[in-house]
PDB file of N, CA and C in Angstrom:
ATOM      1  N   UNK A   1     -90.586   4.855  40.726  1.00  0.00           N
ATOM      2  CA  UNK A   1     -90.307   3.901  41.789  1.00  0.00           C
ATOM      3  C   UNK A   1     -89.069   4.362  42.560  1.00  0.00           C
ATOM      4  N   UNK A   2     -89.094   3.760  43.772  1.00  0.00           N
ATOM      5  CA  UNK A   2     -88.104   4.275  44.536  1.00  0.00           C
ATOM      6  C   UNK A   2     -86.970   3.676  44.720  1.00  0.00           C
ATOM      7  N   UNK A   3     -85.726   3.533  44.891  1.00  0.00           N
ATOM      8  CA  UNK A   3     -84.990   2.330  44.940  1.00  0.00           C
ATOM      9  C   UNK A   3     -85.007   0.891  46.125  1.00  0.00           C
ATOM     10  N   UNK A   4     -85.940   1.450  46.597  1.00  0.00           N
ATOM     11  CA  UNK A   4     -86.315   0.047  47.846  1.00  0.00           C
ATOM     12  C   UNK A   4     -87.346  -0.791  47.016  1.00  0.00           C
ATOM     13  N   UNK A   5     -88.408   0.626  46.377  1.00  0.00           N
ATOM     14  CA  UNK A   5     -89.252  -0.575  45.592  1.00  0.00           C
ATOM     15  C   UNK A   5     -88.461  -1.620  43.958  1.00  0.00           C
ATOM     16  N   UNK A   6     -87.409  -0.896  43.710  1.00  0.00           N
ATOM     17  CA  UNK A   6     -86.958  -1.744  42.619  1.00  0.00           C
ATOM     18  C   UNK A   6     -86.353  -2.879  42.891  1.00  0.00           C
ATOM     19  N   UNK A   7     -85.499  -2.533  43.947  1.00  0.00           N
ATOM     20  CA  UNK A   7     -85.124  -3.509  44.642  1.00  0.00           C
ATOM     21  C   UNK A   7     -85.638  -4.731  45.176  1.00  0.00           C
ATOM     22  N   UNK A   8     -86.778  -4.338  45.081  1.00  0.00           N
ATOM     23  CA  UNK A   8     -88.091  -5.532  45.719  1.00  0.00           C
ATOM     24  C   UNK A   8     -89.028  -6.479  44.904  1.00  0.00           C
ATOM     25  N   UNK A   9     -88.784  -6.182  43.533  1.00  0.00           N
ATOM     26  CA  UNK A   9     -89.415  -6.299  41.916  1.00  0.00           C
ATOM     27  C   UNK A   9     -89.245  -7.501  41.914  1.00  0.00           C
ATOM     28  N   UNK A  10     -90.292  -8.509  41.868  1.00  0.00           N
ATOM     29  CA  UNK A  10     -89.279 -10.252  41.401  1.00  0.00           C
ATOM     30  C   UNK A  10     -89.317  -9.948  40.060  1.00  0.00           C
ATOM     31  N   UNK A  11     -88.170 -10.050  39.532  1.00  0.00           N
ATOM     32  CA  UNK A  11     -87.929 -10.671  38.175  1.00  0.00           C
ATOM     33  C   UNK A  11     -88.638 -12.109  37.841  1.00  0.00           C
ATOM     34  N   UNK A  12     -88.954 -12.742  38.641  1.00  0.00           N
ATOM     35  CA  UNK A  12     -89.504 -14.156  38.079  1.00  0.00           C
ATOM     36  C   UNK A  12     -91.088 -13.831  37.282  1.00  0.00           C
ATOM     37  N   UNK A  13     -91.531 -13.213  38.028  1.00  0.00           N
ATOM     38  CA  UNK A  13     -92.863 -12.694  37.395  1.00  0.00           C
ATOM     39  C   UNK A  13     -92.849 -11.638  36.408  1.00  0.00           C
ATOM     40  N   UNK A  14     -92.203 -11.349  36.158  1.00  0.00           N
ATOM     41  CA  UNK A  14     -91.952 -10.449  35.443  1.00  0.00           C
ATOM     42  C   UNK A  14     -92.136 -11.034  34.061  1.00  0.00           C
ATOM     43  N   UNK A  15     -93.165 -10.264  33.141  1.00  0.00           N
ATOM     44  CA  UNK A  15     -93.336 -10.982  31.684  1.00  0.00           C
ATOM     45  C   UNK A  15     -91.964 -10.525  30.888  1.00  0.00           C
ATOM     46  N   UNK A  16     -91.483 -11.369  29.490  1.00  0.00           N
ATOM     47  CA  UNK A  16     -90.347 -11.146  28.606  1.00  0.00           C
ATOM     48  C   UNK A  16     -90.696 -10.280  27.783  1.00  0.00           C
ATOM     49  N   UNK A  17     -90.442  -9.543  27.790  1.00  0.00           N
ATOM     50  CA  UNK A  17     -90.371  -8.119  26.370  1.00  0.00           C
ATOM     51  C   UNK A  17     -90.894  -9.036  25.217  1.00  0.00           C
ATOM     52  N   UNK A  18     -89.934 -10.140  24.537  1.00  0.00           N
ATOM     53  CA  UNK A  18     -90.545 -10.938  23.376  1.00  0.00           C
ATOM     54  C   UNK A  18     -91.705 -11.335  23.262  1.00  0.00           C
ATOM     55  N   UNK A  19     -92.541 -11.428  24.676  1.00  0.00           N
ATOM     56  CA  UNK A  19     -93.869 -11.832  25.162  1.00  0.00           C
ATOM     57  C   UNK A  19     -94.859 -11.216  24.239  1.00  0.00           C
ATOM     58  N   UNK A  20     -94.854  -9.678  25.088  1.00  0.00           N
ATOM     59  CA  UNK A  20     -95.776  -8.700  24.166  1.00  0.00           C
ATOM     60  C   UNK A  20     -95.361  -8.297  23.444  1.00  0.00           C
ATOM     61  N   UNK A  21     -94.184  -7.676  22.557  1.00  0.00           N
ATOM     62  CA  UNK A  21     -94.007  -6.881  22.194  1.00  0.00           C
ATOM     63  C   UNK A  21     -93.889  -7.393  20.625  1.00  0.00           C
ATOM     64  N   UNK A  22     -94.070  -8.755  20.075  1.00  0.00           N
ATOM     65  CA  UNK A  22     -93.392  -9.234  18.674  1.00  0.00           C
ATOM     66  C   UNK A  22     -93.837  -8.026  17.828  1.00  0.00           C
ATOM     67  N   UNK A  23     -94.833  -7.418  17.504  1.00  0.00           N
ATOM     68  CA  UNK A  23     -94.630  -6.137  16.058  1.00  0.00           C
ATOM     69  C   UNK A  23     -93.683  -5.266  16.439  1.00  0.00           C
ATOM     70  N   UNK A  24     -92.811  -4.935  17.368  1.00  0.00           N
ATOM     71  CA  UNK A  24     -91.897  -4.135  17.515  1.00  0.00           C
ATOM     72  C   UNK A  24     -90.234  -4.787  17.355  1.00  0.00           C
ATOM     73  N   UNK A  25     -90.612  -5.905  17.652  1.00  0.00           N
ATOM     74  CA  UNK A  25     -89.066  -7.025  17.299  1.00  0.00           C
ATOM     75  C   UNK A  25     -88.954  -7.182  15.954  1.00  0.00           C
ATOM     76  N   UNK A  26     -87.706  -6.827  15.379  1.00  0.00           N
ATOM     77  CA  UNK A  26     -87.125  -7.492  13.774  1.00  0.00           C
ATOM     78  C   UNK A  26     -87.561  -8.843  13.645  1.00  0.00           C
ATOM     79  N   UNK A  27     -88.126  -8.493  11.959  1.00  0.00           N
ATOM     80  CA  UNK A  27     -88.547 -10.227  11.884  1.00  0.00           C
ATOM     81  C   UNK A  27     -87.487 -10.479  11.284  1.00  0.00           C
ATOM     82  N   UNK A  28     -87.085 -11.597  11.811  1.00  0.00           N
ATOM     83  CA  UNK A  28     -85.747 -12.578  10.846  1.00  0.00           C
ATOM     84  C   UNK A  28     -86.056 -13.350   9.406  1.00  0.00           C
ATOM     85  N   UNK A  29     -85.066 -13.394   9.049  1.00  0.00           N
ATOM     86  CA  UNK A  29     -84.833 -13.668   7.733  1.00  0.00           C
ATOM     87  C   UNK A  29     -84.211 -13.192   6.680  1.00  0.00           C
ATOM     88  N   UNK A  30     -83.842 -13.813   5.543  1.00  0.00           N
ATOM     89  CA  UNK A  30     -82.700 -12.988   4.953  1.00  0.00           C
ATOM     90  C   UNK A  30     -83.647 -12.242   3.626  1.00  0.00           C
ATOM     91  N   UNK A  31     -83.277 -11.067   3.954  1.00  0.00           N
ATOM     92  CA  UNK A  31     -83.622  -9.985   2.875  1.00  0.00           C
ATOM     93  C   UNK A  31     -83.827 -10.227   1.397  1.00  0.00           C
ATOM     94  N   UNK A  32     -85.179 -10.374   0.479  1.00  0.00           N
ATOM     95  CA  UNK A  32     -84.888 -10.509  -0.757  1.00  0.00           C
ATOM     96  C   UNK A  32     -85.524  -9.644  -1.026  1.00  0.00           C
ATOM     97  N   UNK A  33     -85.393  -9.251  -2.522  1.00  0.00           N
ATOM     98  CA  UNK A  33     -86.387  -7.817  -3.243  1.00  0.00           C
ATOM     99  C   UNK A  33     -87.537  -9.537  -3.876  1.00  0.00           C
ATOM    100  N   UNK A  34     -88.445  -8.383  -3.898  1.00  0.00           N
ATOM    101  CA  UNK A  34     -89.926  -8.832  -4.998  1.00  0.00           C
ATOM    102  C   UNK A  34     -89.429  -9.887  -5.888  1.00  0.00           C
ATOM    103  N   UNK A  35     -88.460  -9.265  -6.874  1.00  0.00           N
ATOM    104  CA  UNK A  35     -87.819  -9.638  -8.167  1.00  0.00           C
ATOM    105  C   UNK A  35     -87.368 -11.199  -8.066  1.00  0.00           C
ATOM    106  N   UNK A  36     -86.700 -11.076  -7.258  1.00  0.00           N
ATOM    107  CA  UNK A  36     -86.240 -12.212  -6.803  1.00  0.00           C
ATOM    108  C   UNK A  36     -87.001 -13.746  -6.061  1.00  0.00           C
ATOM    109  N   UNK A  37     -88.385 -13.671  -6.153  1.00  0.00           N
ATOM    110  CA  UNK A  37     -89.392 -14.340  -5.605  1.00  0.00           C
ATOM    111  C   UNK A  37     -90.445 -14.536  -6.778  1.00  0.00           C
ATOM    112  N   UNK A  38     -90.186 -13.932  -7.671  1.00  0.00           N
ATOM    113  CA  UNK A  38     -91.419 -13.974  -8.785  1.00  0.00           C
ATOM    114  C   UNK A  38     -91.775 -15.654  -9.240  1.00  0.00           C
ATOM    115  N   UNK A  39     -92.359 -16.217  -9.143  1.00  0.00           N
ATOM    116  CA  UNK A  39     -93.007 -17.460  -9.997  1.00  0.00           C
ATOM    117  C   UNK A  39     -92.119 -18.458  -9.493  1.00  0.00           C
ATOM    118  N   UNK A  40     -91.993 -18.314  -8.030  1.00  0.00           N
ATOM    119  CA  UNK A  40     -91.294 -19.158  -7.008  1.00  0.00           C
ATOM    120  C   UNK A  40     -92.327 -19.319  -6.109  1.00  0.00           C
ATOM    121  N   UNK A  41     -92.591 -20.803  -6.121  1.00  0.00           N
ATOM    122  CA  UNK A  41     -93.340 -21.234  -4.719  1.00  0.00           C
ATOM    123  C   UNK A  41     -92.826 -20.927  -3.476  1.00  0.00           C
ATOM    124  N   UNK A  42     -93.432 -20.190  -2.789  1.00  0.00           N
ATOM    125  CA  UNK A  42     -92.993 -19.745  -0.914  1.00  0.00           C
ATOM    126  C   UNK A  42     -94.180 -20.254  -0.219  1.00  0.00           C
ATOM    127  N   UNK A  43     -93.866 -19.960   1.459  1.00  0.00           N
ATOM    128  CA  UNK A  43     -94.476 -20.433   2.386  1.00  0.00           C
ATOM    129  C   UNK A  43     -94.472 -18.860   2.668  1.00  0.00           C
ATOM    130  N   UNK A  44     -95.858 -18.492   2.945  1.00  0.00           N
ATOM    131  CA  UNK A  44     -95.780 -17.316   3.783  1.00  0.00           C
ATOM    132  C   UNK A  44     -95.885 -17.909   5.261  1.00  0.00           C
ATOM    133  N   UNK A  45     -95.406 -17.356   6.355  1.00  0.00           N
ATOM    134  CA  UNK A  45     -95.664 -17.654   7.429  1.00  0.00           C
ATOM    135  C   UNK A  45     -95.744 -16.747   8.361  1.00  0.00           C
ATOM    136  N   UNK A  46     -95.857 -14.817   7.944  1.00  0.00           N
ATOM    137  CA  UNK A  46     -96.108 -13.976   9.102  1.00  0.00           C
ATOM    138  C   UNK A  46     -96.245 -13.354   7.863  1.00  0.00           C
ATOM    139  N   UNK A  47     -96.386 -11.994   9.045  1.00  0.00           N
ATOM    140  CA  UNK A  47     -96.413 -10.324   7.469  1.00  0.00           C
ATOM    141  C   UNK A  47     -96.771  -9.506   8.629  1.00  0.00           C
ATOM    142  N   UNK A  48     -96.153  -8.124   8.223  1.00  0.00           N
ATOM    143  CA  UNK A  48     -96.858  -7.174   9.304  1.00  0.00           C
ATOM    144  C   UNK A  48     -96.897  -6.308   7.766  1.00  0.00           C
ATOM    145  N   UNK A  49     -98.407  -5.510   8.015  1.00  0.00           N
ATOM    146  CA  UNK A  49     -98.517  -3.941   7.228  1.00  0.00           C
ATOM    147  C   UNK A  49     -98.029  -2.735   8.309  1.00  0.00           C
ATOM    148  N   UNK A  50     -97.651  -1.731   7.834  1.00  0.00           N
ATOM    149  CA  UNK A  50     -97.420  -0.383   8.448  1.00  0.00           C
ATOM    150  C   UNK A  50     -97.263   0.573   7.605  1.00  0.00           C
ATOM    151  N   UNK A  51     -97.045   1.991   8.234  1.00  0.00           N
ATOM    152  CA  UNK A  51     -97.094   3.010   7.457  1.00  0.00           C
ATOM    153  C   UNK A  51     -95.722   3.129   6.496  1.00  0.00           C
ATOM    154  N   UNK A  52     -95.619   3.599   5.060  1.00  0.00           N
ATOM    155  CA  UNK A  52     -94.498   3.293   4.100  1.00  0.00           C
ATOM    156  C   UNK A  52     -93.434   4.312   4.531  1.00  0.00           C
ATOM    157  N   UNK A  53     -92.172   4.305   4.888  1.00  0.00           N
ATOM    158  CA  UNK A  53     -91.664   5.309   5.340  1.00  0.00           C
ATOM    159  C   UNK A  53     -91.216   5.902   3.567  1.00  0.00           C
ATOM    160  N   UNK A  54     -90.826   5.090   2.695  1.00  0.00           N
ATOM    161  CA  UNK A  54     -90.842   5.622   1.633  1.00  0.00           C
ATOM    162  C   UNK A  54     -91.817   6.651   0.902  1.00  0.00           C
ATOM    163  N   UNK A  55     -93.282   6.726   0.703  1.00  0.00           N
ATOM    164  CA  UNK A  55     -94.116   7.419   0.680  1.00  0.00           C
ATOM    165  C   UNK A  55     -95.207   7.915   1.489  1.00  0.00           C
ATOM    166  N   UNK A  56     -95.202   8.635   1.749  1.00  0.00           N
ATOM    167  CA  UNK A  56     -96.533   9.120   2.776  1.00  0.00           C
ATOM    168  C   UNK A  56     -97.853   9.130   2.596  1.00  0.00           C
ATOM    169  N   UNK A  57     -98.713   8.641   2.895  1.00  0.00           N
ATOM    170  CA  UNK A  57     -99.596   8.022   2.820  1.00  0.00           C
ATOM    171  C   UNK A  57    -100.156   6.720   2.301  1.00  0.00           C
ATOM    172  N   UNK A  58     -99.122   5.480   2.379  1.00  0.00           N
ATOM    173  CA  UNK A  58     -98.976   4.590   1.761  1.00  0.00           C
ATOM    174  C   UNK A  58     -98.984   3.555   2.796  1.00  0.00           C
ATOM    175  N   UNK A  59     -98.869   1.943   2.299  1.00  0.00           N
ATOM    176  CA  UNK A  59     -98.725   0.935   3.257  1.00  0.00           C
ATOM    177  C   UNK A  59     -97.488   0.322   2.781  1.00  0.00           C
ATOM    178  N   UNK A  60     -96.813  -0.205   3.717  1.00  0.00           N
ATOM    179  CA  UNK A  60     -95.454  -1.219   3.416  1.00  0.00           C
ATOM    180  C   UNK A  60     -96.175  -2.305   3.626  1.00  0.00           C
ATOM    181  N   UNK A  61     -96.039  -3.941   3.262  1.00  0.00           N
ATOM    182  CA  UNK A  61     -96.106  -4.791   3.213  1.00  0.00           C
ATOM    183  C   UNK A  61     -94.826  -5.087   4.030  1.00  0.00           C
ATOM    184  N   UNK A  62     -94.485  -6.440   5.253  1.00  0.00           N
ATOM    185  CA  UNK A  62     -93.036  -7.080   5.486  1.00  0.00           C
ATOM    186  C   UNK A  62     -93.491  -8.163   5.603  1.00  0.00           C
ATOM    187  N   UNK A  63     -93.373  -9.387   4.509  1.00  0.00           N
ATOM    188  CA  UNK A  63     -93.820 -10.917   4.968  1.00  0.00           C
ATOM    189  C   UNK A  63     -92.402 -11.715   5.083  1.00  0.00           C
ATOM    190  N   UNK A  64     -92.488 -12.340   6.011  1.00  0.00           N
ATOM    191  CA  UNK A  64     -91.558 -13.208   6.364  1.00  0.00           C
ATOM    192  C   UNK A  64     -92.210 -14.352   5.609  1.00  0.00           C
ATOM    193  N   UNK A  65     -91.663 -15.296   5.123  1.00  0.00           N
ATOM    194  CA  UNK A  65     -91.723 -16.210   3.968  1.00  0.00           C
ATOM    195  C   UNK A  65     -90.715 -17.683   4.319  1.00  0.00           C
ATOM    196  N   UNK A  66     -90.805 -19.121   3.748  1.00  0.00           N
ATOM    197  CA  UNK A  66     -89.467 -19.755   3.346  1.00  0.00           C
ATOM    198  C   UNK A  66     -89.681 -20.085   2.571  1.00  0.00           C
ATOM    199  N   UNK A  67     -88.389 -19.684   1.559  1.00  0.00           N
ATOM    200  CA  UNK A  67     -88.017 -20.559   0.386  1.00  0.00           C
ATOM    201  C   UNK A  67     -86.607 -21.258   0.048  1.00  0.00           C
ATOM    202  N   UNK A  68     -87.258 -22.865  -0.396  1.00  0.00           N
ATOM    203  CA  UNK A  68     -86.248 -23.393  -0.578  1.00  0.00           C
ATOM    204  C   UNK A  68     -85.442 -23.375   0.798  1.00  0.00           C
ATOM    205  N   UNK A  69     -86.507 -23.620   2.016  1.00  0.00           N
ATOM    206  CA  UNK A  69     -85.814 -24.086   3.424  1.00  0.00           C
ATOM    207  C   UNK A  69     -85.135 -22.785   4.389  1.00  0.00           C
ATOM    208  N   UNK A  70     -84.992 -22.001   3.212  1.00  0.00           N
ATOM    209  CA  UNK A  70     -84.576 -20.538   3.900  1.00  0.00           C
ATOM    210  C   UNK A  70     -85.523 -19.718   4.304  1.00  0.00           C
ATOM    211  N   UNK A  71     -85.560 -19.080   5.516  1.00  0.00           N
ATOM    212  CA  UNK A  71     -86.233 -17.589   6.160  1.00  0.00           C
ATOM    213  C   UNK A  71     -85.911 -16.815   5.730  1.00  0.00           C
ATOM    214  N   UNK A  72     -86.947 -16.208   4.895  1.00  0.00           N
ATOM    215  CA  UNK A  72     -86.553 -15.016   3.961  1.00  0.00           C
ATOM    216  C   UNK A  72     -87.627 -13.809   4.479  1.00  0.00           C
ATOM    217  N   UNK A  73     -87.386 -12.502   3.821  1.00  0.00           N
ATOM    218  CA  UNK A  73     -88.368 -11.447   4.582  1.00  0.00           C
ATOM    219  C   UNK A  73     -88.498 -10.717   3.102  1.00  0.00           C
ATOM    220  N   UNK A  74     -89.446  -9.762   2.832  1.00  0.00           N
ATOM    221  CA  UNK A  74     -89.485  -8.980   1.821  1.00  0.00           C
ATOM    222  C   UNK A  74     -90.331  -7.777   1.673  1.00  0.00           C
ATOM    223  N   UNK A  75     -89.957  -6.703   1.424  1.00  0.00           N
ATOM    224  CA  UNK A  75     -90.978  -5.496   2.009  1.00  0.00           C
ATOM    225  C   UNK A  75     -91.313  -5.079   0.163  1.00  0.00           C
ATOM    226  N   UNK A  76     -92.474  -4.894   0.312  1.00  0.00           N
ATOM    227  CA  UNK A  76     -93.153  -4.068  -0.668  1.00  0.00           C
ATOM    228  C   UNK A  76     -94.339  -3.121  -0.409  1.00  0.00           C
ATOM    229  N   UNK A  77     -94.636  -2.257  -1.299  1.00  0.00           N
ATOM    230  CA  UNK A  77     -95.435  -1.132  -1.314  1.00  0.00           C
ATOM    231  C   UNK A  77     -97.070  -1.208  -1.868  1.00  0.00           C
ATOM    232  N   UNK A  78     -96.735  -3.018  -2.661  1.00  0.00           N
ATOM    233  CA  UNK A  78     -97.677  -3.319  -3.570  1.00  0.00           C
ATOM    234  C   UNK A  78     -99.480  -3.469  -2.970  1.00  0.00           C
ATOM    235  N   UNK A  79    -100.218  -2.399  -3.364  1.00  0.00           N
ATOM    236  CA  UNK A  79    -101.881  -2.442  -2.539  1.00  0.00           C
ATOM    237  C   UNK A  79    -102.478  -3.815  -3.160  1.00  0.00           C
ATOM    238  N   UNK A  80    -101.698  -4.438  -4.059  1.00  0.00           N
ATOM    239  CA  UNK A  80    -103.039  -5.808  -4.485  1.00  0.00           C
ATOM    240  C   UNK A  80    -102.388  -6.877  -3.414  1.00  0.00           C
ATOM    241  N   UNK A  81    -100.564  -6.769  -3.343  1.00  0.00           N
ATOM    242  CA  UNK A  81    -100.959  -7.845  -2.291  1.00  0.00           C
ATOM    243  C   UNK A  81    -100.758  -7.582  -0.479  1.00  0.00           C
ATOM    244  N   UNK A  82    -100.931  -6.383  -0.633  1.00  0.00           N
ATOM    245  CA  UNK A  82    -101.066  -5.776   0.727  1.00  0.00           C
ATOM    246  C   UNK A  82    -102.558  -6.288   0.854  1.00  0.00           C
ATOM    247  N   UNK A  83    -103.450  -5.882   0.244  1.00  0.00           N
ATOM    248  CA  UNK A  83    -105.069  -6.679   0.590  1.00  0.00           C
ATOM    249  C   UNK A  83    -105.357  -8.100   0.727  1.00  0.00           C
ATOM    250  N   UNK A  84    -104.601  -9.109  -0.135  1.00  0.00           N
ATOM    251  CA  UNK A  84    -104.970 -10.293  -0.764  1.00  0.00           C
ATOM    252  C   UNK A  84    -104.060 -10.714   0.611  1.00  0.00           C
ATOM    253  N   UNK A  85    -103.109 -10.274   1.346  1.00  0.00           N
ATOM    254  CA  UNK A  85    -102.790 -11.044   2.510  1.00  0.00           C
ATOM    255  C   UNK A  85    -103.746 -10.845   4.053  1.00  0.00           C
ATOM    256  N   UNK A  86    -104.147  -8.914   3.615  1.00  0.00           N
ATOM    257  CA  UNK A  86    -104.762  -8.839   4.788  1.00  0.00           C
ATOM    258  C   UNK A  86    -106.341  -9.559   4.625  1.00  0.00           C
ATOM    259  N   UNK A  87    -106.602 -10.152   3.978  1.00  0.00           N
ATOM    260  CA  UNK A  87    -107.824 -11.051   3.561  1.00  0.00           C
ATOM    261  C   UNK A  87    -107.573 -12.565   3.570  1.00  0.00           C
ATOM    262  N   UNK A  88    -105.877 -12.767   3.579  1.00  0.00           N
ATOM    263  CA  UNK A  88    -105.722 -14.186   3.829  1.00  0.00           C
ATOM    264  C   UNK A  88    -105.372 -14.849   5.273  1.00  0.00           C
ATOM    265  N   UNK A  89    -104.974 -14.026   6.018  1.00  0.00           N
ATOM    266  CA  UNK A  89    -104.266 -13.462   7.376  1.00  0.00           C
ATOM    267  C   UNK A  89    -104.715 -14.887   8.219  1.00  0.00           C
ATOM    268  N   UNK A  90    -105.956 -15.267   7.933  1.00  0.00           N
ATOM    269  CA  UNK A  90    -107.065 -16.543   8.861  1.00  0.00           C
ATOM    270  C   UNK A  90    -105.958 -17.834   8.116  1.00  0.00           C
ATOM    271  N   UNK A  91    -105.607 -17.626   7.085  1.00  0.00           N
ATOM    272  CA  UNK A  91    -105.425 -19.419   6.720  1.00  0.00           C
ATOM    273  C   UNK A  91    -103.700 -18.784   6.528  1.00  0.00           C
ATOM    274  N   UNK A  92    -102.660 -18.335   6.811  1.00  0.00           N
ATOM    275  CA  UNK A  92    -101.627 -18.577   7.418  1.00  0.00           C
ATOM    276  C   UNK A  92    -101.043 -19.864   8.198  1.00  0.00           C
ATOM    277  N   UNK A  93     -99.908 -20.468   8.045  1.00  0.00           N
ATOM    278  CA  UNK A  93     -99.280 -20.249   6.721  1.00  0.00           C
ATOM    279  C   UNK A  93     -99.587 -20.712   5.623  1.00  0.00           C
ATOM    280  N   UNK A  94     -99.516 -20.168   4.530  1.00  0.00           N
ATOM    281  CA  UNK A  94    -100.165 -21.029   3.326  1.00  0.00           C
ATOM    282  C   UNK A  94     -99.113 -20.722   1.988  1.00  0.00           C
ATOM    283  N   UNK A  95     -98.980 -21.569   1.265  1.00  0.00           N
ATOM    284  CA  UNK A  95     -98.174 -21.933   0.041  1.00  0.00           C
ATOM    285  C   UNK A  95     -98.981 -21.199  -1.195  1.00  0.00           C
ATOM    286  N   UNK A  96     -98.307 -19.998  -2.216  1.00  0.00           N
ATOM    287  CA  UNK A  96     -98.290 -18.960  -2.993  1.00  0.00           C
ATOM    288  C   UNK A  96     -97.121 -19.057  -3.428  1.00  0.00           C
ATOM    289  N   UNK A  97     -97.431 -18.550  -4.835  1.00  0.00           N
ATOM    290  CA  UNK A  97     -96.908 -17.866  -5.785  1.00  0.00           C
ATOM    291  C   UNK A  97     -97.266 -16.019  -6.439  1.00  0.00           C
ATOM    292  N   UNK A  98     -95.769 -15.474  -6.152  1.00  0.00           N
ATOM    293  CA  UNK A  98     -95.886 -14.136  -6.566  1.00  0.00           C
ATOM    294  C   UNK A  98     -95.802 -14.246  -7.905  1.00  0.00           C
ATOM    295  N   UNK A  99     -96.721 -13.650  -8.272  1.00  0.00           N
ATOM    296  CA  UNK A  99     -97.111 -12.805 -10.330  1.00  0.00           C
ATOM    297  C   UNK A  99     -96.700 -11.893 -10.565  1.00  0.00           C
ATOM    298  N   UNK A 100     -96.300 -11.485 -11.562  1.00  0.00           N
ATOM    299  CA  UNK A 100     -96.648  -9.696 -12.422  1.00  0.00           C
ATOM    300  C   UNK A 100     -97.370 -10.285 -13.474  1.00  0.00           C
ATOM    301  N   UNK A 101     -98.863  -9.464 -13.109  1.00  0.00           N
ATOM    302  CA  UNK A 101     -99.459  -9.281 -14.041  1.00  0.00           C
ATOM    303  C   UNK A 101     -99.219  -7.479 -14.643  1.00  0.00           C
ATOM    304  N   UNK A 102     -99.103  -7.558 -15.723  1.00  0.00           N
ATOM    305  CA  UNK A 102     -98.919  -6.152 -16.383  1.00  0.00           C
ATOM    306  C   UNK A 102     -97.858  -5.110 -15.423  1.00  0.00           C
ATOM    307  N   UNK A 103     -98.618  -4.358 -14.951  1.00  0.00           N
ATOM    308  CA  UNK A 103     -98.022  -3.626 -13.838  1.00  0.00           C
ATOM    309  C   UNK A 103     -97.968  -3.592 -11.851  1.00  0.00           C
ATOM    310  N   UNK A 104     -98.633  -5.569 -12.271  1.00  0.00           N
ATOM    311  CA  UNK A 104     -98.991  -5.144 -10.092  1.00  0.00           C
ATOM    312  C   UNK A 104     -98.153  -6.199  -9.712  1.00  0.00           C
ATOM    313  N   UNK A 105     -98.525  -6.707  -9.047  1.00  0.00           N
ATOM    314  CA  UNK A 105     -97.654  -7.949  -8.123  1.00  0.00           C
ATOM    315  C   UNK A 105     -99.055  -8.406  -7.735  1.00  0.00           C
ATOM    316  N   UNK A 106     -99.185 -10.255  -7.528  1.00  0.00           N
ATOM    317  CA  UNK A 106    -100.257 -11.084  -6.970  1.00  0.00           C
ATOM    318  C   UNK A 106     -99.950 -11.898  -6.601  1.00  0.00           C
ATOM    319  N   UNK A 107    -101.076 -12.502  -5.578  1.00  0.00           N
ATOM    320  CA  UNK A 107    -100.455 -14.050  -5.563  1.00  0.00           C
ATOM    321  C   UNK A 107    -100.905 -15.217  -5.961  1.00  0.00           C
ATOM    322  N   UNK A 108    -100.927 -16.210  -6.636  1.00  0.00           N
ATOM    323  CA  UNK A 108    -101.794 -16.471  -7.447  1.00  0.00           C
ATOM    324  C   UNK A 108    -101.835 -18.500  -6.825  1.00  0.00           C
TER     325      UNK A 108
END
């Protein structure tokens, strides 16, 4: 663009970045590990999957959650409940409990 045409741009029409862009915006909330959520009732209320920067060829889990009134966020690596959310995704938000069974994480 040229500077006559920028100059000429309404900002009023102009859509907000927050508009389109939410998988690229930080989800808020305060940081907990797994551990710390185990056999605690939460509210899930978002989640994004993406690629694990920790392992390569893997999925990260990030669900934004509240517990106990707080916005909390929590990233894991775990494939049982990386599926069991991307299969729950329709009935959001919904009330869970995280498990260890043996060696996985669920929600039960």
């Amino acid at each position: 663009m040229t500077l006559d045409e920028i100059k000429k741009v309404n900002t009023e029409s102009c859509p907000k970045f927050s508009a389109f862009a939410k998988n690229q915006l930080p989800m808020p909330g305060n940081k907990k590990r797994l551990d710390d959520i185990l056999n605690r009732e939460i509210t899930v209320v978002d989640f994004r999957v993406r690629k694990s920067t920790k392992r390569d060829g893997t999925e990260c889990l990030q669900m934004q959650f509240l517990l106990d009134g707080e916005v909390c966020v929590v990233f894991t690596g775990s494939s049982v409940l990386i599926n069991q959310i991307k299969e729950s995704k329709d009935n959001i938000p919904f009330v869970g409990t995280v498990v260890k069974l043996d060696r996985y994480y669920s929600f039960s």
